[in-house]
PDB file of N, CA and C in Angstrom:
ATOM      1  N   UNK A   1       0.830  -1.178   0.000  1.00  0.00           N
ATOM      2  CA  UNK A   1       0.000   0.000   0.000  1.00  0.00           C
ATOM      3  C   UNK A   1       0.880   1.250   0.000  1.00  0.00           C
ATOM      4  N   UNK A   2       1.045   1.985  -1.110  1.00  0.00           N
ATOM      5  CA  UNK A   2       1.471   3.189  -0.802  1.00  0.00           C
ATOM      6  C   UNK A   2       0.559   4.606   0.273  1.00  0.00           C
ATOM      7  N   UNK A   3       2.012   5.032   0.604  1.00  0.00           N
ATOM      8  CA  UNK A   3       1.916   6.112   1.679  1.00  0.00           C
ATOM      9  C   UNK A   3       2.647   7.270   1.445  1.00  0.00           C
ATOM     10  N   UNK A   4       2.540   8.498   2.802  1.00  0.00           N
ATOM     11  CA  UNK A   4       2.607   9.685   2.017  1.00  0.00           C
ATOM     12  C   UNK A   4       4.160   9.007   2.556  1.00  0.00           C
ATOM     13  N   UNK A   5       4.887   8.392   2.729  1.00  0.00           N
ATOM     14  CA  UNK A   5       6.501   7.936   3.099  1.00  0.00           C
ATOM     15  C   UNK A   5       6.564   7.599   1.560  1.00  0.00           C
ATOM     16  N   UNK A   6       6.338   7.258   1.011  1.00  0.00           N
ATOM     17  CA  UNK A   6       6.764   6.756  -0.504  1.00  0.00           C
ATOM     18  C   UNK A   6       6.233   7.942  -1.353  1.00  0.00           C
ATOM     19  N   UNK A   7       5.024   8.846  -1.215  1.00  0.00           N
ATOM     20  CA  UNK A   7       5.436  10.197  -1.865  1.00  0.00           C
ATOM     21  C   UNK A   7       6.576  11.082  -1.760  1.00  0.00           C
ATOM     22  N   UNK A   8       7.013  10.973   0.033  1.00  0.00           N
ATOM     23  CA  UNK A   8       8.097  11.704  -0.342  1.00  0.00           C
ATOM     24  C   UNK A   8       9.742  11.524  -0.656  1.00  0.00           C
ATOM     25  N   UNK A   9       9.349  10.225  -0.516  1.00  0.00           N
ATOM     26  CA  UNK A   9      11.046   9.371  -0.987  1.00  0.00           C
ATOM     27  C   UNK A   9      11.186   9.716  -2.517  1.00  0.00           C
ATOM     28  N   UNK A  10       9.815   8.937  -3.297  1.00  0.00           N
ATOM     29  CA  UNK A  10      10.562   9.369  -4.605  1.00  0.00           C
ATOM     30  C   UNK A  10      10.774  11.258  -5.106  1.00  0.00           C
ATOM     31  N   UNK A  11       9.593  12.124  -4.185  1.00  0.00           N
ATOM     32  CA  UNK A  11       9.948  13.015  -4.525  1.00  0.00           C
ATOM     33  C   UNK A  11      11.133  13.952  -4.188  1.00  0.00           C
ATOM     34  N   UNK A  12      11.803  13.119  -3.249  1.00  0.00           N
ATOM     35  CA  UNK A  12      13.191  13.158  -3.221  1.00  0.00           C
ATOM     36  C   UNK A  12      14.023  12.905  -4.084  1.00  0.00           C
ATOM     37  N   UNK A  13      13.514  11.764  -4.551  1.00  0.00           N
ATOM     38  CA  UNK A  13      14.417  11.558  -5.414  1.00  0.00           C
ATOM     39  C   UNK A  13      14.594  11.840  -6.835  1.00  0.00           C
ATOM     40  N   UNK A  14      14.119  12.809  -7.316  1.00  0.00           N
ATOM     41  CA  UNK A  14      14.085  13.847  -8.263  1.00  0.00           C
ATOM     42  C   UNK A  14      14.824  15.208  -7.952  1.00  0.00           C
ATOM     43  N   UNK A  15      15.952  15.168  -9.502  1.00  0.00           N
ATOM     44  CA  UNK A  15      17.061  16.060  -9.415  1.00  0.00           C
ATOM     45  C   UNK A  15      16.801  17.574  -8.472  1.00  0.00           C
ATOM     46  N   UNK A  16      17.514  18.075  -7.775  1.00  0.00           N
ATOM     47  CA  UNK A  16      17.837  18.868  -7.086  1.00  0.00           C
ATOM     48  C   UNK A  16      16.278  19.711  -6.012  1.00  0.00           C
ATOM     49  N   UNK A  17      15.514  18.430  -5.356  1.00  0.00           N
ATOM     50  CA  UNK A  17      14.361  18.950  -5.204  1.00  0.00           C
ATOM     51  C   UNK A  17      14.997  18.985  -3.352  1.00  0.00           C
ATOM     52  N   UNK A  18      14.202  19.749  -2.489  1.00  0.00           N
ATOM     53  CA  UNK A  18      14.943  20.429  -1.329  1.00  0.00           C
ATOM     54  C   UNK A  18      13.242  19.903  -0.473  1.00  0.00           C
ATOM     55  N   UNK A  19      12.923  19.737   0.412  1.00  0.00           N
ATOM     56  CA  UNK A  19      11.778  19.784   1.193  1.00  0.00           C
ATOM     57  C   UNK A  19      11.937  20.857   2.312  1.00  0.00           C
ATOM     58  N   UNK A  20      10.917  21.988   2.640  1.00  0.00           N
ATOM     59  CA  UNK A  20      10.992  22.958   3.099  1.00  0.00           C
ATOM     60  C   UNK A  20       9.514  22.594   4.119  1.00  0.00           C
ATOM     61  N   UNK A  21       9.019  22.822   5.307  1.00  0.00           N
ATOM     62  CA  UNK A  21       8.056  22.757   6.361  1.00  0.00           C
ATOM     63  C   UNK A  21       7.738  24.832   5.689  1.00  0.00           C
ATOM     64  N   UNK A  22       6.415  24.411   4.924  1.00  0.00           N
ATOM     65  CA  UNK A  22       5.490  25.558   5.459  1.00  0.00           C
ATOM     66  C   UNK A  22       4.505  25.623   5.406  1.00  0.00           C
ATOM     67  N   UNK A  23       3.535  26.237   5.971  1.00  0.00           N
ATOM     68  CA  UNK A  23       2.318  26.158   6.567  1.00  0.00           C
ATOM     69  C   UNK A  23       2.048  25.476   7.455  1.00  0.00           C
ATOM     70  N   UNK A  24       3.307  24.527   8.025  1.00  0.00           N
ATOM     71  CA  UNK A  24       3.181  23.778   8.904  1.00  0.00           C
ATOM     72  C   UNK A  24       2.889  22.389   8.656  1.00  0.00           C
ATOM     73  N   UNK A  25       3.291  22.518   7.213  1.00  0.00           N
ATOM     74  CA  UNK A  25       3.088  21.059   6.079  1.00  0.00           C
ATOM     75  C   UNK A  25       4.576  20.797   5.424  1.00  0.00           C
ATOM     76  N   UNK A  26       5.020  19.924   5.291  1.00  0.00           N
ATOM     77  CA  UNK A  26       6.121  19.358   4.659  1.00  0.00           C
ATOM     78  C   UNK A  26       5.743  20.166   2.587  1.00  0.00           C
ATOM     79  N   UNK A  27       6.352  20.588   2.275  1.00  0.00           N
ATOM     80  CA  UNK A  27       6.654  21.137   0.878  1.00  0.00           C
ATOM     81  C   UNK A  27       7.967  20.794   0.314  1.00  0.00           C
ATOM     82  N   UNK A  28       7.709  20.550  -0.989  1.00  0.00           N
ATOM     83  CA  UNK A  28       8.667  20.179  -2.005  1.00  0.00           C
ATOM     84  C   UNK A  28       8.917  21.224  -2.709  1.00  0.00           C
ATOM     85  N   UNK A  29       9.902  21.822  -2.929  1.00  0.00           N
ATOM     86  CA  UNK A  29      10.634  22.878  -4.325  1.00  0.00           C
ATOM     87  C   UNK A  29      12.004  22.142  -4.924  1.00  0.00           C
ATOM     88  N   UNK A  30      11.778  22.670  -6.392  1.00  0.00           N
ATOM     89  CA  UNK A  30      13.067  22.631  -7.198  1.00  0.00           C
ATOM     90  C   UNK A  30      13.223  23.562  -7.472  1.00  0.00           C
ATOM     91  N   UNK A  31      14.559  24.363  -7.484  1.00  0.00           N
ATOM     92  CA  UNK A  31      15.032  25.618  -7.801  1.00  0.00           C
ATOM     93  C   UNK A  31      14.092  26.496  -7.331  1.00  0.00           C
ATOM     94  N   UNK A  32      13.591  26.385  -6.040  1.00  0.00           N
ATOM     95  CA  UNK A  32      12.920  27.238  -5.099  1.00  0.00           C
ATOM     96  C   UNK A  32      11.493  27.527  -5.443  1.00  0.00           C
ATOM     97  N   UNK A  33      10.955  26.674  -6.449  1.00  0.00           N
ATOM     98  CA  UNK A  33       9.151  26.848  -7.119  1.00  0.00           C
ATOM     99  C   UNK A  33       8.927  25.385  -6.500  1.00  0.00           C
ATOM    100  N   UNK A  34       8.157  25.571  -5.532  1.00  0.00           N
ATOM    101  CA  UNK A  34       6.834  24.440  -5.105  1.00  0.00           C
ATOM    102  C   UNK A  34       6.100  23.396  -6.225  1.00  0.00           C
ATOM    103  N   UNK A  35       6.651  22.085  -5.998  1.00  0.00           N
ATOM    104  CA  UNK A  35       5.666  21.310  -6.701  1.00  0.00           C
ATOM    105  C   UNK A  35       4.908  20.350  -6.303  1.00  0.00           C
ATOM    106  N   UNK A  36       4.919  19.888  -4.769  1.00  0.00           N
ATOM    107  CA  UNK A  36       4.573  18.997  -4.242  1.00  0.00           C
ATOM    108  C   UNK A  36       3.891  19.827  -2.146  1.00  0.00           C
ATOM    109  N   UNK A  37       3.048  19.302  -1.655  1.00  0.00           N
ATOM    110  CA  UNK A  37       2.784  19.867  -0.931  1.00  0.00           C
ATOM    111  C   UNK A  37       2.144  18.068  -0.235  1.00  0.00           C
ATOM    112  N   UNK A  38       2.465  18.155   1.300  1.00  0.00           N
ATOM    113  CA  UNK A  38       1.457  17.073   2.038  1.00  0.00           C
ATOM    114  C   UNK A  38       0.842  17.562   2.865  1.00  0.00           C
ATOM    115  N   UNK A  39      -0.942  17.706   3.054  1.00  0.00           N
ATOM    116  CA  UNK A  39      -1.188  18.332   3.954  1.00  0.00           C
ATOM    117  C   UNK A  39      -0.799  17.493   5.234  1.00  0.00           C
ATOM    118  N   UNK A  40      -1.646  18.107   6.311  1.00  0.00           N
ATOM    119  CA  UNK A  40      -1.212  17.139   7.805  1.00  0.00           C
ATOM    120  C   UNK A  40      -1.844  16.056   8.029  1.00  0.00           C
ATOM    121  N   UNK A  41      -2.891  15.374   7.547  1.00  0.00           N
ATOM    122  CA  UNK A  41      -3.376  14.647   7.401  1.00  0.00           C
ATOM    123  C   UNK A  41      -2.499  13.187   6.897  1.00  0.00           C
ATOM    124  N   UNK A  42      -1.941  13.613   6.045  1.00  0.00           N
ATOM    125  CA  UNK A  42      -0.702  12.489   5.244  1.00  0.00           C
ATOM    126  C   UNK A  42      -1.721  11.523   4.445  1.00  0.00           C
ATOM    127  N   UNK A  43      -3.557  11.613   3.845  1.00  0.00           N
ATOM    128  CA  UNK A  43      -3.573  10.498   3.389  1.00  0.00           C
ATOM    129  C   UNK A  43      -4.157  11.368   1.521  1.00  0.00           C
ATOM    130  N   UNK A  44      -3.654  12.647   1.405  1.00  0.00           N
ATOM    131  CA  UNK A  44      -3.582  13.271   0.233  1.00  0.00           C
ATOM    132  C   UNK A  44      -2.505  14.110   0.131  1.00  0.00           C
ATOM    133  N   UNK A  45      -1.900  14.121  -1.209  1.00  0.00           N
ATOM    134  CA  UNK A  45      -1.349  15.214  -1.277  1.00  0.00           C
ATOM    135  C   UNK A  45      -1.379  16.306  -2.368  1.00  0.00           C
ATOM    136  N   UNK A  46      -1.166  17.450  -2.802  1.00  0.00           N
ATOM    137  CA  UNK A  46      -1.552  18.427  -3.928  1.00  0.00           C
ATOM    138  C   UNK A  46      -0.486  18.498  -4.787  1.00  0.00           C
ATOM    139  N   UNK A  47      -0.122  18.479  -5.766  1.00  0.00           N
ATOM    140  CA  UNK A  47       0.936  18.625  -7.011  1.00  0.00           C
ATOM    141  C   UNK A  47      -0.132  20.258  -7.886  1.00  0.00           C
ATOM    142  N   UNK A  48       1.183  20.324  -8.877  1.00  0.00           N
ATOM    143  CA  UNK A  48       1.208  21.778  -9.908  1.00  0.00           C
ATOM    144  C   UNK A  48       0.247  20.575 -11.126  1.00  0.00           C
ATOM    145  N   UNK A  49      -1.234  21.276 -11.268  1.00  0.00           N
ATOM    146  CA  UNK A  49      -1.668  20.903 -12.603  1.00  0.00           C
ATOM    147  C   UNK A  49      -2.266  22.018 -13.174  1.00  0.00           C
ATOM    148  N   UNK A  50      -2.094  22.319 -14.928  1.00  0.00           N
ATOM    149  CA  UNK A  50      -2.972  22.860 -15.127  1.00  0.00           C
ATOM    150  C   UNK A  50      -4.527  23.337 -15.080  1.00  0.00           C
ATOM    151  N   UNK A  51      -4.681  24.247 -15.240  1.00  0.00           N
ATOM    152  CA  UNK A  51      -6.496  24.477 -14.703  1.00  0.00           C
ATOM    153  C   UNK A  51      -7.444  22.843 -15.676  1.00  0.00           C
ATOM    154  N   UNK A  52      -7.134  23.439 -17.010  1.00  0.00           N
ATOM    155  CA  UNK A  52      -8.056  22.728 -17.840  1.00  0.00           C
ATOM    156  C   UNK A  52      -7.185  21.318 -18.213  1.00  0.00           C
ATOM    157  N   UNK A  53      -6.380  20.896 -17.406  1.00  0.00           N
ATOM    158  CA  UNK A  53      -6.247  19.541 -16.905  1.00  0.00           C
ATOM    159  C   UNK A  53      -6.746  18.934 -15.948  1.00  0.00           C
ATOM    160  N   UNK A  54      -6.477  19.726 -14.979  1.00  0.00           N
ATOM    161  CA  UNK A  54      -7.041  19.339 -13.357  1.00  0.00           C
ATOM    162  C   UNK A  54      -8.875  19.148 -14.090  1.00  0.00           C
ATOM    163  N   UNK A  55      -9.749  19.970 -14.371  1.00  0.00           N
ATOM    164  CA  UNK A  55     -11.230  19.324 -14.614  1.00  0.00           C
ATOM    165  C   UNK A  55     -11.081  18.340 -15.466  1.00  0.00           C
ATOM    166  N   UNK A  56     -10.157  17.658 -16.292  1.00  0.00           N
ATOM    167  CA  UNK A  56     -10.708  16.687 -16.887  1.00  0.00           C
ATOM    168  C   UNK A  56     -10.219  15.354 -15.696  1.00  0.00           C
ATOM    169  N   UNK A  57      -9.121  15.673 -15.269  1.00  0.00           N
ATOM    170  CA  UNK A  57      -8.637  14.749 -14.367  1.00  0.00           C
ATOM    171  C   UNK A  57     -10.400  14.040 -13.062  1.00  0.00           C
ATOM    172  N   UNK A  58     -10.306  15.220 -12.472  1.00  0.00           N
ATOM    173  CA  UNK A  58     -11.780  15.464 -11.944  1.00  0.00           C
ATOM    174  C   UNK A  58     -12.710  14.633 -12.583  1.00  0.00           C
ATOM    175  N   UNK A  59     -13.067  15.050 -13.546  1.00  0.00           N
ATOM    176  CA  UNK A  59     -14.266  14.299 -14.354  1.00  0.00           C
ATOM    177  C   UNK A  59     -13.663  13.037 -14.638  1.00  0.00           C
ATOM    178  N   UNK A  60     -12.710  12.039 -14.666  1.00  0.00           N
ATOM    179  CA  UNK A  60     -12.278  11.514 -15.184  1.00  0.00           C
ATOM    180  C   UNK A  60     -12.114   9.735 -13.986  1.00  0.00           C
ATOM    181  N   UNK A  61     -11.894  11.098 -13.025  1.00  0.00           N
ATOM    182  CA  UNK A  61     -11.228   9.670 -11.620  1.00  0.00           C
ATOM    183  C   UNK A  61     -11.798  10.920 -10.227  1.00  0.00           C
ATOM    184  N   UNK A  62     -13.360  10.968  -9.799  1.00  0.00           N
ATOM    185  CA  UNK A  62     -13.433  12.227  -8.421  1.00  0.00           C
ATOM    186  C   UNK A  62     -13.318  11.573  -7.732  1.00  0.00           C
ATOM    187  N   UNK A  63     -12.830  10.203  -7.524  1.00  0.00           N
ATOM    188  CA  UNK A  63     -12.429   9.308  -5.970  1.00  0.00           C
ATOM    189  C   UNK A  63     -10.937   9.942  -5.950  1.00  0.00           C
ATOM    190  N   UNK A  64     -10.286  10.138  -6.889  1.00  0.00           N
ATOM    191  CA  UNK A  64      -8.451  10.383  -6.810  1.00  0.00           C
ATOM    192  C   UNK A  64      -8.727  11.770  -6.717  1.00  0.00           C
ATOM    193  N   UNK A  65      -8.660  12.274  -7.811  1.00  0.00           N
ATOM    194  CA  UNK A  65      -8.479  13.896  -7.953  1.00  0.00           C
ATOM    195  C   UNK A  65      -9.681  14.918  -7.364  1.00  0.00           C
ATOM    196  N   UNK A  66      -9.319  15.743  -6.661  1.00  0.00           N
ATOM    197  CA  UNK A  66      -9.906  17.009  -6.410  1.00  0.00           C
ATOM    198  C   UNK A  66      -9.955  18.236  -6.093  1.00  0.00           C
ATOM    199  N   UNK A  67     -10.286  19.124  -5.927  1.00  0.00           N
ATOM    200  CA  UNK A  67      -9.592  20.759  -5.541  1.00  0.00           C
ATOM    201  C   UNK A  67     -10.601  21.226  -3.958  1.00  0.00           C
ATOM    202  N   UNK A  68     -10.141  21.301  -3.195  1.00  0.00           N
ATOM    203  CA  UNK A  68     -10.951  21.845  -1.955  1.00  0.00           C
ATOM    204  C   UNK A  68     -11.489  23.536  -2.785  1.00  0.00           C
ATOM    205  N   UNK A  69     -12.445  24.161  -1.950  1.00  0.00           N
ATOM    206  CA  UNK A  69     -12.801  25.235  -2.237  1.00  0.00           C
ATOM    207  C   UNK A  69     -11.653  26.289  -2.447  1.00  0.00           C
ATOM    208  N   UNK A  70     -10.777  26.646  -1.111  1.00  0.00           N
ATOM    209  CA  UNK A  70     -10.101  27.573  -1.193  1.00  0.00           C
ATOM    210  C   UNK A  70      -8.794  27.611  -2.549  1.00  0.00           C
ATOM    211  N   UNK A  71      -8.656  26.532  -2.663  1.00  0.00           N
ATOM    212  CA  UNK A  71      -8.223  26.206  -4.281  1.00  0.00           C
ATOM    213  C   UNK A  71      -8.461  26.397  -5.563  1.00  0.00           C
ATOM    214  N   UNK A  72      -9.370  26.669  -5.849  1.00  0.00           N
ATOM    215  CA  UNK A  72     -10.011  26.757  -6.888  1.00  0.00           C
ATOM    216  C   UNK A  72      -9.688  26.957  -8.104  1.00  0.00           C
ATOM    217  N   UNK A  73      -9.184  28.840  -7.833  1.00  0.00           N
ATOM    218  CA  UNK A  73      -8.199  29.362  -8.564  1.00  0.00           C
ATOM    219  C   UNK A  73      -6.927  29.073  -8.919  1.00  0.00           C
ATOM    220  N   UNK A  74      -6.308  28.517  -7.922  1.00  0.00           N
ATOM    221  CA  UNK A  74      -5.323  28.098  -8.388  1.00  0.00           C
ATOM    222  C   UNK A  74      -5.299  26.592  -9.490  1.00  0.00           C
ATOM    223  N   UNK A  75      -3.381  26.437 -10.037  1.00  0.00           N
ATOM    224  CA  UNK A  75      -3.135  25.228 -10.760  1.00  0.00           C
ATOM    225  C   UNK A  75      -2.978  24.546  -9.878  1.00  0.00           C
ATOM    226  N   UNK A  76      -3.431  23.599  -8.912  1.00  0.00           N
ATOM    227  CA  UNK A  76      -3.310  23.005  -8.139  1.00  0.00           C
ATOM    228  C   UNK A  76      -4.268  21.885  -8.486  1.00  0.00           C
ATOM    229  N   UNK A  77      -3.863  20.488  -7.749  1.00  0.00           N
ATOM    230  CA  UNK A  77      -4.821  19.202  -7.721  1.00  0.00           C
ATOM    231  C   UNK A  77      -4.633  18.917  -6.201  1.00  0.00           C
ATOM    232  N   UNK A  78      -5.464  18.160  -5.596  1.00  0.00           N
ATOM    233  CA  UNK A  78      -5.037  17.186  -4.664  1.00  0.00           C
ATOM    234  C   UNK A  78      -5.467  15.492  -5.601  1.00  0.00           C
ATOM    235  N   UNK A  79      -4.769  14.581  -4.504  1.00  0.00           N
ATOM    236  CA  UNK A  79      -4.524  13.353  -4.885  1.00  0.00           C
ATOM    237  C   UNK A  79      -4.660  12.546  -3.330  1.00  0.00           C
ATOM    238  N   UNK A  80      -5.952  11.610  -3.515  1.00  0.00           N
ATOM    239  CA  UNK A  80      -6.327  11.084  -2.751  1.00  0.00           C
ATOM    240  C   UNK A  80      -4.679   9.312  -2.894  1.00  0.00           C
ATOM    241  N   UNK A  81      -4.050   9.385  -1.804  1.00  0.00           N
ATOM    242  CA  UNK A  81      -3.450   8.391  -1.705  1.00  0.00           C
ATOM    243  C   UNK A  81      -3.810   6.687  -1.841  1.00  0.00           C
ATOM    244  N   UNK A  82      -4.834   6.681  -0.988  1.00  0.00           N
ATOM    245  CA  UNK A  82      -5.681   5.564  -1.236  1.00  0.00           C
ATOM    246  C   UNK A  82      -6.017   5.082  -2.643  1.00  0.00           C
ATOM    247  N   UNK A  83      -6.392   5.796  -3.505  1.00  0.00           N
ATOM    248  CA  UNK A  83      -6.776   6.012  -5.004  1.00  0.00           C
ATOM    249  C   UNK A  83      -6.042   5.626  -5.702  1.00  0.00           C
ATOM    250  N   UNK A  84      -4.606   5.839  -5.498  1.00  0.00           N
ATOM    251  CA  UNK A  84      -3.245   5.332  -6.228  1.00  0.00           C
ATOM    252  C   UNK A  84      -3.426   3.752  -6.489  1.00  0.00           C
ATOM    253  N   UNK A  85      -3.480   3.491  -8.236  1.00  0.00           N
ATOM    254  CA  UNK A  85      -3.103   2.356  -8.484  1.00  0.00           C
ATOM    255  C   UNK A  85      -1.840   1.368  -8.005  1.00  0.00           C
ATOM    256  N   UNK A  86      -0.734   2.183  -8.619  1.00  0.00           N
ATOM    257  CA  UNK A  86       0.671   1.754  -8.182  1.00  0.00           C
ATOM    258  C   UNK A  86       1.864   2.491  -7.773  1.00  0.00           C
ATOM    259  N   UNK A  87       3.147   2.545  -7.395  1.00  0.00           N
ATOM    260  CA  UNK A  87       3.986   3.378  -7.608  1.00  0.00           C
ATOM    261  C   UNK A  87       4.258   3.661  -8.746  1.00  0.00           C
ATOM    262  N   UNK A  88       4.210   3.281 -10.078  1.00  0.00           N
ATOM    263  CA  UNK A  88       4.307   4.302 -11.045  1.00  0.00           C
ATOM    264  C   UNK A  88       3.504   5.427 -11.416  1.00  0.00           C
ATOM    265  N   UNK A  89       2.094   5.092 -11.185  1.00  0.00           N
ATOM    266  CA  UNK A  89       1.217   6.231 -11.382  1.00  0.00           C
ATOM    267  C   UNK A  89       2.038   7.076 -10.502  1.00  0.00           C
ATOM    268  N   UNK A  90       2.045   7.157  -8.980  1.00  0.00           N
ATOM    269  CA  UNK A  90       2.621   8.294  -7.970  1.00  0.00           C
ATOM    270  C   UNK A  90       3.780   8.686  -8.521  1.00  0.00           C
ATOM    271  N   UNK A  91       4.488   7.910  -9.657  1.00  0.00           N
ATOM    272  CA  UNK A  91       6.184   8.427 -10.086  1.00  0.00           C
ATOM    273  C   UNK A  91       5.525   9.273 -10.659  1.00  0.00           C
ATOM    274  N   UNK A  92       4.966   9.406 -12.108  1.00  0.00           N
ATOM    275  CA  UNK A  92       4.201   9.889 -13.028  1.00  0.00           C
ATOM    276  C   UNK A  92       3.919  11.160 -12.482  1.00  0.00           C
ATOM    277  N   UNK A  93       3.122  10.972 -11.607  1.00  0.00           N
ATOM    278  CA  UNK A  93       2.184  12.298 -11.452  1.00  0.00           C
ATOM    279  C   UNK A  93       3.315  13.066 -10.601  1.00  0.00           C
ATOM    280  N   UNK A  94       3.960  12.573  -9.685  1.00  0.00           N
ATOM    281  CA  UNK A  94       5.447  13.944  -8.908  1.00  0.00           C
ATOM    282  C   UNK A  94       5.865  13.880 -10.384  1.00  0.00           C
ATOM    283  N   UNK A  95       6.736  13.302 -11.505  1.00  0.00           N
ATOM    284  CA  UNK A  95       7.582  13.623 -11.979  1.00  0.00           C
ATOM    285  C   UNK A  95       6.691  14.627 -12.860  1.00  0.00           C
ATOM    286  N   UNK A  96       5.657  14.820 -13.434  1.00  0.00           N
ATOM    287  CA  UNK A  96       4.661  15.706 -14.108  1.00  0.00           C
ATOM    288  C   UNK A  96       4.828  17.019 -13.481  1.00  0.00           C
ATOM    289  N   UNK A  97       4.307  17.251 -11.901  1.00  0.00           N
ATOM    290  CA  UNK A  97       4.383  18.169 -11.411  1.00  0.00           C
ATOM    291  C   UNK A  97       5.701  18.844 -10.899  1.00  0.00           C
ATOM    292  N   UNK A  98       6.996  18.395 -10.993  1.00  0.00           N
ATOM    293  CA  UNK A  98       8.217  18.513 -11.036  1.00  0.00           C
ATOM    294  C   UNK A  98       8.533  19.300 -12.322  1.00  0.00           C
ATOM    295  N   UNK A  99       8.237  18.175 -13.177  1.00  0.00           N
ATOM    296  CA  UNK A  99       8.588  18.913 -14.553  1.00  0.00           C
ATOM    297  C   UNK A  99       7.970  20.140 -14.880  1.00  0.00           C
ATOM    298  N   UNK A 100       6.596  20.757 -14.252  1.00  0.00           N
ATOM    299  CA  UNK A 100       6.166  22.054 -14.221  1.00  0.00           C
ATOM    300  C   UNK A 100       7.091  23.248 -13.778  1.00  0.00           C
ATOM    301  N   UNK A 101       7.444  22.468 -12.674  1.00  0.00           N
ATOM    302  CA  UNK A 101       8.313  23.936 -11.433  1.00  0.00           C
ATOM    303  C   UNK A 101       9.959  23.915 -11.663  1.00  0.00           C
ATOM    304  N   UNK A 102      10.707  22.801 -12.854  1.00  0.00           N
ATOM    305  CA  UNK A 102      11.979  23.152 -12.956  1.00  0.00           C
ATOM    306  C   UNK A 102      12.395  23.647 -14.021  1.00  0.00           C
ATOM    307  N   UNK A 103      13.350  24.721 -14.007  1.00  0.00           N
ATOM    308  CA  UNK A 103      14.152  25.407 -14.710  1.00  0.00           C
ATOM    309  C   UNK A 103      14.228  24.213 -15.783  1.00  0.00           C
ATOM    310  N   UNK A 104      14.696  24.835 -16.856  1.00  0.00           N
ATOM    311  CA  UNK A 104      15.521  24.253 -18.187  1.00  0.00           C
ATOM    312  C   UNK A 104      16.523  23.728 -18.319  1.00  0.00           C
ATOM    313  N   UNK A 105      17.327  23.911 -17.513  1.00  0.00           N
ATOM    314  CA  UNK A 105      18.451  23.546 -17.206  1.00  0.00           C
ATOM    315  C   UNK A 105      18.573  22.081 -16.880  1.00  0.00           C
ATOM    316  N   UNK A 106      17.683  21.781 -16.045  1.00  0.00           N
ATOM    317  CA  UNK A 106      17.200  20.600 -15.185  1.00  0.00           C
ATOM    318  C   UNK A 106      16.319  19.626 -16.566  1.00  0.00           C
ATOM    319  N   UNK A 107      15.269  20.091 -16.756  1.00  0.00           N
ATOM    320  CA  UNK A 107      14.797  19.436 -18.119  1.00  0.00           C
ATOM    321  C   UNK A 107      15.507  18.778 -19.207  1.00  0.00           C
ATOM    322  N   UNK A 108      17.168  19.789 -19.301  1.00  0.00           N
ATOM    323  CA  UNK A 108      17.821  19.429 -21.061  1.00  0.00           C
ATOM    324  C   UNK A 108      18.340  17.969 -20.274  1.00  0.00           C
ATOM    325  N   UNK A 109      18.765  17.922 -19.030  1.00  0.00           N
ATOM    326  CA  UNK A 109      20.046  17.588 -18.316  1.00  0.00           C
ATOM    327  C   UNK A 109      19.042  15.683 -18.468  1.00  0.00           C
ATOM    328  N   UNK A 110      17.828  15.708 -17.704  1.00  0.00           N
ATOM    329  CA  UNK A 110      16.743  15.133 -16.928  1.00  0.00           C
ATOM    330  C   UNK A 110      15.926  15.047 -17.486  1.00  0.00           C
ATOM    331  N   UNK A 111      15.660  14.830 -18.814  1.00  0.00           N
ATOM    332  CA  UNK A 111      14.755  14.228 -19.688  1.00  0.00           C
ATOM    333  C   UNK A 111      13.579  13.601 -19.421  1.00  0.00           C
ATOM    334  N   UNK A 112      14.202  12.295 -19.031  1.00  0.00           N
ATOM    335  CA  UNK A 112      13.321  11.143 -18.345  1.00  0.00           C
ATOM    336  C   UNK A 112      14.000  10.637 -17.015  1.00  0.00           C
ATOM    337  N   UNK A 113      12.923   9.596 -16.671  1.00  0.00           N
ATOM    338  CA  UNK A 113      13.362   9.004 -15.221  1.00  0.00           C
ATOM    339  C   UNK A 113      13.063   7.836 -15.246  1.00  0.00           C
ATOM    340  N   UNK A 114      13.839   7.219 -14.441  1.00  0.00           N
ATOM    341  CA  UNK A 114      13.213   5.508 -14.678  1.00  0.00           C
ATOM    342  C   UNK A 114      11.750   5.357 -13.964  1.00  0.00           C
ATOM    343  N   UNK A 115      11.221   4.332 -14.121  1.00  0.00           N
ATOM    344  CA  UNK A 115       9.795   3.813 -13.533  1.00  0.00           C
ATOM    345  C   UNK A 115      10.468   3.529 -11.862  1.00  0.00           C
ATOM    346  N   UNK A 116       9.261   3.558 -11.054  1.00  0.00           N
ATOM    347  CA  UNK A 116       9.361   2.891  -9.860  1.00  0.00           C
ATOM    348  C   UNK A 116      10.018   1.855  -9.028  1.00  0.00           C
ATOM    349  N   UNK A 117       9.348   0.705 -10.417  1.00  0.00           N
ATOM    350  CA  UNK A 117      10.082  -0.571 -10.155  1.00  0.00           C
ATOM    351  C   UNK A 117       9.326  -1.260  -9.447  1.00  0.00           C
TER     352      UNK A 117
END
C-alpha cells in the first residue's frame, strides 16, 4: 500500500528537489518553485496541474483527484493516496508536477526518469 513515506522518498528523489516545512506542512521545491505539498493529514497530497487539466482529471477519476474550495483558482490538484493504483502512477504524477516547477536547465540535463520498479 502506498503512503505519504513513498510520496516523499521518490519526490526526493528527483534532481535537485529540497523539502521545506510551510504552513506547517512538509513542501517540495526545485530551484525554489513548489511542486509537491502534504497536507497534515498524510492520506492526500496536492501537485502543480494545469487548470483545464485538473477538470478533466476530476471528471475523469473524483475518488483520486480534487480541488478543496479555497483552491479553486489556483493550478493546483489534490490526490487522494488511497486512489493510487501503483507506484508508477505516484512516479508519473510527482515527476509531471516537477517537470512544471523546474528550470531548463534541469529538463535538457533530466529528460526522463526511470519507472518505480
Amino acid at each position: 500500500m502506498i503512503d505519504s513515506a513513498d510520496v516523499r522518498r521518490i519526490a526526493l528523489s528527483l534532481p535537485e528537489t529540497v523539502e521545506k516545512i510551510a504552513w506547517e506542512m512538509p513542501t517540495f521545491r526545485v530551484a525554489g518553485k513548489m511542486f509537491l505539498t502534504i497536507p497534515d493529514d498524510e492520506t492526500s497530497f496536492a501537485v502543480r496541474c494545469p487548470v483545464h487539466e485538473r477538470q478533466e482529471l476530476i471528471a475523469a477519476e473524483p475518488r483520486k483527484f480534487w480541488v478543496p474550495p479555497h483552491e479553486a483558482g489556483s493550478a493546483w490538484v489534490r490526490v487522494r493516496i488511497a486512489e493510487l493504483e501503483d507506484m508508477d502512477e505516484l512516479r508519473d504524477i510527482l515527476v509531471d508536477s516537477w517537470k512544471q516547477a523546474a528550470p531548463p536547465r534541469l529538463l535538457d540535463v533530466f529528460p526522463t526518469f526511470p519507472t518505480a520498479g
